[in-house]
C-alpha atoms as a PDB file:
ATOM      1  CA  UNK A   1     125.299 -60.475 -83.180  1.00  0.00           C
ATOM      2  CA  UNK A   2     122.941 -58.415 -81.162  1.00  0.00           C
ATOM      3  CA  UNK A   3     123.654 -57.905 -77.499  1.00  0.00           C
ATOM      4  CA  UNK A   4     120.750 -58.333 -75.318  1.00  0.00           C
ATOM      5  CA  UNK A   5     119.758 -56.394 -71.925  1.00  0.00           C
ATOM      6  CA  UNK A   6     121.591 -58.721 -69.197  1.00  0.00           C
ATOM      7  CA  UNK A   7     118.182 -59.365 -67.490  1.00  0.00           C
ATOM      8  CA  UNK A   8     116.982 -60.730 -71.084  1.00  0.00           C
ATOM      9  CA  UNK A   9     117.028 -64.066 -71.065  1.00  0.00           C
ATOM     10  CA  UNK A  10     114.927 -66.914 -73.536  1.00  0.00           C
ATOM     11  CA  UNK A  11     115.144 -70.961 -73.389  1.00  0.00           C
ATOM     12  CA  UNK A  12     117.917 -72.770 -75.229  1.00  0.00           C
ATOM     13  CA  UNK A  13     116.560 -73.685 -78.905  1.00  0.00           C
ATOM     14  CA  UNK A  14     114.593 -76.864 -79.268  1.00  0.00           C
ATOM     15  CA  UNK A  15     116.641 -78.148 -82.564  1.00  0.00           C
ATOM     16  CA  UNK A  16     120.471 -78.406 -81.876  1.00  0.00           C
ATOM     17  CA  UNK A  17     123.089 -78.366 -84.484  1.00  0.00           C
ATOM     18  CA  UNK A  18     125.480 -80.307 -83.161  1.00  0.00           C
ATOM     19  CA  UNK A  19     125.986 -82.885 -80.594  1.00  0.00           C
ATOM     20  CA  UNK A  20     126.215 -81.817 -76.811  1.00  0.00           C
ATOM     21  CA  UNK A  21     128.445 -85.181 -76.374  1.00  0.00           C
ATOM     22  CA  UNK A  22     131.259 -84.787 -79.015  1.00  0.00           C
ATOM     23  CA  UNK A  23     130.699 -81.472 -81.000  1.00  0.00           C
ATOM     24  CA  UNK A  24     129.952 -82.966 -84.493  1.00  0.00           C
ATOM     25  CA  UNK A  25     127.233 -82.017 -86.395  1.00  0.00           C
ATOM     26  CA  UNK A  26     124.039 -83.958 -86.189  1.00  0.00           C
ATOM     27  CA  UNK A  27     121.790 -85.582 -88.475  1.00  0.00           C
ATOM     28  CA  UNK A  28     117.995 -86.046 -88.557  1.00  0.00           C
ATOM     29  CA  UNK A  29     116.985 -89.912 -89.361  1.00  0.00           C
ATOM     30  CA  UNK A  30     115.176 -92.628 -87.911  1.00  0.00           C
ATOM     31  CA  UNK A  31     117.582 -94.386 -85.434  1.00  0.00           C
ATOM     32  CA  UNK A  32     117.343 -97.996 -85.433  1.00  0.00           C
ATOM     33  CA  UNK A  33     114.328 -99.916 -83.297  1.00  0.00           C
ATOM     34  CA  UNK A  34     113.071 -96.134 -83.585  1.00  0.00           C
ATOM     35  CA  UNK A  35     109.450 -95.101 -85.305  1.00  0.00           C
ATOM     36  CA  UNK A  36     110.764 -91.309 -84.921  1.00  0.00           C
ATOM     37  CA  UNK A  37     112.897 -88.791 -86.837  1.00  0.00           C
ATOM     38  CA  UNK A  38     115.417 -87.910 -84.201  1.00  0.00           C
ATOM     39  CA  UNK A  39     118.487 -85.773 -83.897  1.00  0.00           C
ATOM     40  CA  UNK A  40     121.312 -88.426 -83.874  1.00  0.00           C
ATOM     41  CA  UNK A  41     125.241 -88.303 -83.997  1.00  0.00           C
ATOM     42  CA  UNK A  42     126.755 -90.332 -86.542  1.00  0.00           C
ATOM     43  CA  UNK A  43     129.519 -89.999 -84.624  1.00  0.00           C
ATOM     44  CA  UNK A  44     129.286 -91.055 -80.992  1.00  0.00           C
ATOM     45  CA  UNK A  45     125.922 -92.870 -81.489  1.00  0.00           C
ATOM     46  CA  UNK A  46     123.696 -90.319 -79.184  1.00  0.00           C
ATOM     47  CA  UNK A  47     120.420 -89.742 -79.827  1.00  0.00           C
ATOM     48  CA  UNK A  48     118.996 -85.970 -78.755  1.00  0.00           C
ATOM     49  CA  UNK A  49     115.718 -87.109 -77.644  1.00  0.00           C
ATOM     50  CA  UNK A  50     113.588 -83.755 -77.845  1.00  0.00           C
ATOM     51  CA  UNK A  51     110.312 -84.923 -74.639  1.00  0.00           C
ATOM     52  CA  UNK A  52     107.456 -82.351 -73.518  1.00  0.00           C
ATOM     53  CA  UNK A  53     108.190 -80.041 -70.195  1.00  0.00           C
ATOM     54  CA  UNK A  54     106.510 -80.151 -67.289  1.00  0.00           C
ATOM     55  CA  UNK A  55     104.809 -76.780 -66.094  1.00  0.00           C
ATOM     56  CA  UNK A  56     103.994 -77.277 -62.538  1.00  0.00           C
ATOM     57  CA  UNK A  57     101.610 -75.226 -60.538  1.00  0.00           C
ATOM     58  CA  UNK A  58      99.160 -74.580 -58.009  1.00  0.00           C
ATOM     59  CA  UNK A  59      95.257 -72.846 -57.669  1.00  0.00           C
ATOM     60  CA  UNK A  60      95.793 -71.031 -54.169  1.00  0.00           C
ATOM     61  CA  UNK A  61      92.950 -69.953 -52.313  1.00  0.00           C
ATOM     62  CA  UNK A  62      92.588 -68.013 -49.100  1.00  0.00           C
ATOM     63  CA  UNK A  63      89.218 -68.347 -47.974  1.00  0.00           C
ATOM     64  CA  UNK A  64      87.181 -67.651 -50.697  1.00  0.00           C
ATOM     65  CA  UNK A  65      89.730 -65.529 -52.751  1.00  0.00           C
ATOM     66  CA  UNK A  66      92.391 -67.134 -55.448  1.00  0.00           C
ATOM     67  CA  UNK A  67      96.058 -65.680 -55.490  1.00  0.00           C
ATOM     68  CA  UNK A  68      96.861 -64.487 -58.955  1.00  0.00           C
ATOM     69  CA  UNK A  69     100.738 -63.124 -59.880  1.00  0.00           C
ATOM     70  CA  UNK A  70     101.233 -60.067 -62.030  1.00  0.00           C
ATOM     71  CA  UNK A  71     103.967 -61.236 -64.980  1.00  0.00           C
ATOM     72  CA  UNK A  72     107.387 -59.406 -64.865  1.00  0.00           C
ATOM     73  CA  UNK A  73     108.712 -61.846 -67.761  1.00  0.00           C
ATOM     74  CA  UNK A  74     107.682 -62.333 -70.942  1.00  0.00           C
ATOM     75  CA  UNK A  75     105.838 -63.943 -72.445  1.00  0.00           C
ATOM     76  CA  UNK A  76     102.523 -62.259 -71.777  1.00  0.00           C
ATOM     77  CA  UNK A  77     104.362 -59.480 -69.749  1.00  0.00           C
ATOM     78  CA  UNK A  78     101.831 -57.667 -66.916  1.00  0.00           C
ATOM     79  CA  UNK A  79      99.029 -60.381 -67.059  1.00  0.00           C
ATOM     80  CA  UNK A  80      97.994 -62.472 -64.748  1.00  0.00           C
ATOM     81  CA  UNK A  81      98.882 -65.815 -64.032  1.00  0.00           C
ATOM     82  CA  UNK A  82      98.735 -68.897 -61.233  1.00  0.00           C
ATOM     83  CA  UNK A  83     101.986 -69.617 -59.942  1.00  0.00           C
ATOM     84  CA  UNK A  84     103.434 -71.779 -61.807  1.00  0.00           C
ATOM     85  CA  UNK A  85     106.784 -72.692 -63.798  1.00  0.00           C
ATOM     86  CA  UNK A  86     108.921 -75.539 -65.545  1.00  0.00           C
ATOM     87  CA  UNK A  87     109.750 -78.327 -62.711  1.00  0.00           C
ATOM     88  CA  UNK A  88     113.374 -78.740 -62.638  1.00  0.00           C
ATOM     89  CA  UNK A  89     115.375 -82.024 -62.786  1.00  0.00           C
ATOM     90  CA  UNK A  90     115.625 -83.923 -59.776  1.00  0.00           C
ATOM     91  CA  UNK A  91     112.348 -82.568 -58.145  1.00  0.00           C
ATOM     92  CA  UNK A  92     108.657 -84.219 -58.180  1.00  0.00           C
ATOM     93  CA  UNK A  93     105.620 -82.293 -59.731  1.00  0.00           C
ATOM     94  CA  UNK A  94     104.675 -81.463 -56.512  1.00  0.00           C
ATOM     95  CA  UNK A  95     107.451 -79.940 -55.004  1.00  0.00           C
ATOM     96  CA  UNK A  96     108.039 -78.064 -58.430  1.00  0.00           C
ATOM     97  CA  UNK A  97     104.392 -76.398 -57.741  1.00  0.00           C
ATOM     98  CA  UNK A  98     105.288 -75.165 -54.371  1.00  0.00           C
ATOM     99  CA  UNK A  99     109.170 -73.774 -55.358  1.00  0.00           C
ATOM    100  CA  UNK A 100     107.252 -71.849 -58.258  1.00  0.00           C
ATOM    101  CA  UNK A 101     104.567 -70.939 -55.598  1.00  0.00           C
ATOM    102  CA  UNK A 102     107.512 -69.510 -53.308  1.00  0.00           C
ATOM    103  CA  UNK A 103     109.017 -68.363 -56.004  1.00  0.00           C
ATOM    104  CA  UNK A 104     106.579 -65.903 -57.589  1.00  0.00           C
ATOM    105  CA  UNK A 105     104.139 -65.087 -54.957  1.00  0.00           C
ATOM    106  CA  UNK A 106     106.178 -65.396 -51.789  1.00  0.00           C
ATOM    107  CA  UNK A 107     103.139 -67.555 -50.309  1.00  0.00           C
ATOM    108  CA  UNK A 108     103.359 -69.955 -47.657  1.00  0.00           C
ATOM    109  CA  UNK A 109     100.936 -72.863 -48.504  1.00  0.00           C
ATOM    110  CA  UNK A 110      99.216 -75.941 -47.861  1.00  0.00           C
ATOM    111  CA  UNK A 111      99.499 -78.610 -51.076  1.00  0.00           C
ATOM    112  CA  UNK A 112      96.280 -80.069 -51.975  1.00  0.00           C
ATOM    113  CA  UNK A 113      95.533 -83.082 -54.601  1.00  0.00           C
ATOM    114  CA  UNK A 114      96.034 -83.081 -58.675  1.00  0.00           C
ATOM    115  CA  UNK A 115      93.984 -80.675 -60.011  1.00  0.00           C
ATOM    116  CA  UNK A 116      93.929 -80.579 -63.611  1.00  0.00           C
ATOM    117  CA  UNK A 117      96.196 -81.758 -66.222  1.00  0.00           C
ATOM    118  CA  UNK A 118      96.605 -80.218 -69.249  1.00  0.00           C
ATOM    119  CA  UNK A 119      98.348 -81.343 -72.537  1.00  0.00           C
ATOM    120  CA  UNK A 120      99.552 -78.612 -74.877  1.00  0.00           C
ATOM    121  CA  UNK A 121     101.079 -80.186 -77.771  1.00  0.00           C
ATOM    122  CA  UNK A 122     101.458 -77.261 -79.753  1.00  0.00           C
ATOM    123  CA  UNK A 123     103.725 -76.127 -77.674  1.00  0.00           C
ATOM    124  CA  UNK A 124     105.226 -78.995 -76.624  1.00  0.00           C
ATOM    125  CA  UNK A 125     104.133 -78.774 -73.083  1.00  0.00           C
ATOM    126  CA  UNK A 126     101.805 -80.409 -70.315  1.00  0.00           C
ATOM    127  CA  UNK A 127     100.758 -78.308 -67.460  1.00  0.00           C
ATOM    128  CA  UNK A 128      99.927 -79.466 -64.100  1.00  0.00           C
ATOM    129  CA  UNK A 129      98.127 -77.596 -61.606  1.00  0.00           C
ATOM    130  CA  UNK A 130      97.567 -78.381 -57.993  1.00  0.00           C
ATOM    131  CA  UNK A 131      94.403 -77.202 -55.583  1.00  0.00           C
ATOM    132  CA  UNK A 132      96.132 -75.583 -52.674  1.00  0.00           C
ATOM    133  CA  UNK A 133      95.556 -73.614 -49.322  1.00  0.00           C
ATOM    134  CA  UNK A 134      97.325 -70.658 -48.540  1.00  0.00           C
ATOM    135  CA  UNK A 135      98.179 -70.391 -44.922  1.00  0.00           C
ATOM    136  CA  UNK A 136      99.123 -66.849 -44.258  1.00  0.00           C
ATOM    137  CA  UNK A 137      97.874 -63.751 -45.925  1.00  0.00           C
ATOM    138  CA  UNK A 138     101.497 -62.243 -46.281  1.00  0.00           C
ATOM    139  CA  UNK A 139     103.111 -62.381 -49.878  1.00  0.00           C
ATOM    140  CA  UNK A 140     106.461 -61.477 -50.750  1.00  0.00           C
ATOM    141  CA  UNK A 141     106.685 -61.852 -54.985  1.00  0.00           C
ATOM    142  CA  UNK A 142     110.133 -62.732 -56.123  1.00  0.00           C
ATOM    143  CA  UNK A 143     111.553 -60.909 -59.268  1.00  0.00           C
ATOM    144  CA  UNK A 144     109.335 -62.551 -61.528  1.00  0.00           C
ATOM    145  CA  UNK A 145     106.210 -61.534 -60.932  1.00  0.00           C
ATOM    146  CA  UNK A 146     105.206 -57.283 -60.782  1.00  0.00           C
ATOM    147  CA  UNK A 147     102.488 -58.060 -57.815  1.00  0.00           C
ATOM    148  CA  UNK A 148     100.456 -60.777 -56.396  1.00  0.00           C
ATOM    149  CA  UNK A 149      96.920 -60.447 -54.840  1.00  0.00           C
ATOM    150  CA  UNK A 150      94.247 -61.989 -53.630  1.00  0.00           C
ATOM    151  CA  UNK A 151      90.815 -62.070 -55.585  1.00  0.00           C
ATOM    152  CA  UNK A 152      87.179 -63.390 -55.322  1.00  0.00           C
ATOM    153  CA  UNK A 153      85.802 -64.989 -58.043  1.00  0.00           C
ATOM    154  CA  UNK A 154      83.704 -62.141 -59.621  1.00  0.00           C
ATOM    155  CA  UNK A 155      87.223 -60.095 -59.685  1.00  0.00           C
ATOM    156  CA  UNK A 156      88.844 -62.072 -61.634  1.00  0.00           C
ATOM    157  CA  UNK A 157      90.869 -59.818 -64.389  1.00  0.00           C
ATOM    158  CA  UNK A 158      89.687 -62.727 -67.088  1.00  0.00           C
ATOM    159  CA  UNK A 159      90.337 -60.129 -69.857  1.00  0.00           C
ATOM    160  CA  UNK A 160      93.949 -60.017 -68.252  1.00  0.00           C
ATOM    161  CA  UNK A 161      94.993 -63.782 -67.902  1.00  0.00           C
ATOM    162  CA  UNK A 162      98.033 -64.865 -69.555  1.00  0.00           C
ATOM    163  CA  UNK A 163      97.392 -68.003 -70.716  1.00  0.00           C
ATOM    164  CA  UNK A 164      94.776 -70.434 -71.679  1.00  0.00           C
ATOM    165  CA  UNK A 165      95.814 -73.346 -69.504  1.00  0.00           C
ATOM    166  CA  UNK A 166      95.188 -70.790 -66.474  1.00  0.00           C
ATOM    167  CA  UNK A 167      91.892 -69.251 -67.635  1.00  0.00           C
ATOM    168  CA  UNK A 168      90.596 -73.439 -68.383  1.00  0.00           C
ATOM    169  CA  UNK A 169      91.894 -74.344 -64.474  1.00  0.00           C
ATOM    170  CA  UNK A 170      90.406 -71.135 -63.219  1.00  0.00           C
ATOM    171  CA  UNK A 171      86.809 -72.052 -65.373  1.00  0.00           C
ATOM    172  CA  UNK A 172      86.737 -75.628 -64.224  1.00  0.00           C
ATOM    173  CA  UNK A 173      87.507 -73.907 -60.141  1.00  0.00           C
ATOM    174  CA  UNK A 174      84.436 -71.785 -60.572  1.00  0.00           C
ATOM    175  CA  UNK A 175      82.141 -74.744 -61.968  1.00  0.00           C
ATOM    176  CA  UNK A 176      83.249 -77.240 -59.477  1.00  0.00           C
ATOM    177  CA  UNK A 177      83.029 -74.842 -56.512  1.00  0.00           C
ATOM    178  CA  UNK A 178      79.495 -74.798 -56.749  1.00  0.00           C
ATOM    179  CA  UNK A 179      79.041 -77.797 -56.653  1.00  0.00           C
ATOM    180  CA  UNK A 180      81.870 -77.948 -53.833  1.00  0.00           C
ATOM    181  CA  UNK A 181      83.107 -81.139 -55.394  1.00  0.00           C
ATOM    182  CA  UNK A 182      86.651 -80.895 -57.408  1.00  0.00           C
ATOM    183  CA  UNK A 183      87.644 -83.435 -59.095  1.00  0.00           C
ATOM    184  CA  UNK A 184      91.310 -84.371 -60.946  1.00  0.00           C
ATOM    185  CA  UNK A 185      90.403 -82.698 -64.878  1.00  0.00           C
ATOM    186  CA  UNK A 186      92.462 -84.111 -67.391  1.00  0.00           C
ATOM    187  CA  UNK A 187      92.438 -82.218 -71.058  1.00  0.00           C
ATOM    188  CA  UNK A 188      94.195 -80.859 -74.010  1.00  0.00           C
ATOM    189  CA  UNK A 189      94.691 -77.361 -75.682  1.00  0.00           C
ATOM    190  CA  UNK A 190      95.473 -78.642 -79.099  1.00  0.00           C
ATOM    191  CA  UNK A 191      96.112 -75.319 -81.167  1.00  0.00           C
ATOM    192  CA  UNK A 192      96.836 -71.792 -80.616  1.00  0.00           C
ATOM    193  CA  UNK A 193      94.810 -68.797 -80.502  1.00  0.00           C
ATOM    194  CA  UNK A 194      95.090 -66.801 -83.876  1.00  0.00           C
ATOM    195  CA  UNK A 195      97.423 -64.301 -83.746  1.00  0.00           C
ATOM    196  CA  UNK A 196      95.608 -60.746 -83.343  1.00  0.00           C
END
């Protein structure tokens, strides 16, 4: 076994071996009244339903600037990102947004309406992202995130984004803006970039 660095951490696998109820092994079948393979316990009877997560997040802006984070974490280490995370159990998509908001930039905001939603099946994901206004200049970024800062729209590092679901919110922000109309975008990201 390979020892990692204690501030290493990943997410727990997706496929499970054996059951987080009674410890046997699984199996992967079709339960009954089912129309999926799932993992299921021949033992006990559970079924390990394997759902999407939620990313929740927000598209801050302070006057006519957008606050970015600078990745401490992999993936995409050093790029920039919106603030945004997994929601947890037990909150709403909207408080989710503003923890990961406090979180990783340290701002103090103002929650605006659904922004855009964003399916990512490939990676089992759908990302929400809420308009916001920031209501004090003042950041403090948690652990997460190297920096955060404040940027108009022709400074946006675009080269330096870390992922696609950002770069589409921040596109459809720049088109609507003119138009000073933003409505509620709803979309998917259906395959990955090629690896380079």
């Amino acid at each position: 076994m390979i020892s990692q660095a204690p501030a290493f951490y990943f997410p727990a696998p997706r496929t499970q071996k054996f059951c987080s109820q009674c410890g046997t092994p699984i199996t992967q079948r079709i339960p009954p009244d089912d129309n999926r393979v799932r993992d299921v316990c021949d033992n006990c009877g559970a079924v390990h339903y394997q759902n999407p997560r939620n990313v929740v997040g927000v598209l801050p802006v302070w006057g006519d600037k957008i606050l970015l984070c600078r990745r401490a974490i992999e993936p995409r280490y050093n790029k920039w990102t919106l603030p945004a995370g997994f929601m947890e159990l037990g909150e709403t998509s909207a408080q989710g947004a503003m923890r990961e908001t406090q979180e990783e930039a340290g701002a103090q905001i103002e929650l605006g309406p659904l922004y855009t939603v964003i399916d990512v099946p490939h990676a089992e994901q759908v990302h929400l992202f809420y308009l916001a206004k920031v209501i004090s200049e003042e950041l403090f970024p948690g652990p997460e995130s190297l920096e955060a800062g404040f940027f108009a729209i022709d400074e946006i590092p675009w080269g330096e984004l870390a992922f696609r679901t950002v770069i589409t919110t921040l596109e459809h922000y720049v088109e609507d803006r003119k138009r000073g109309v933003f409505p509620v975008h709803h979309y998917d990201i259906p395959v990955p970039y090629p690896k380079q």
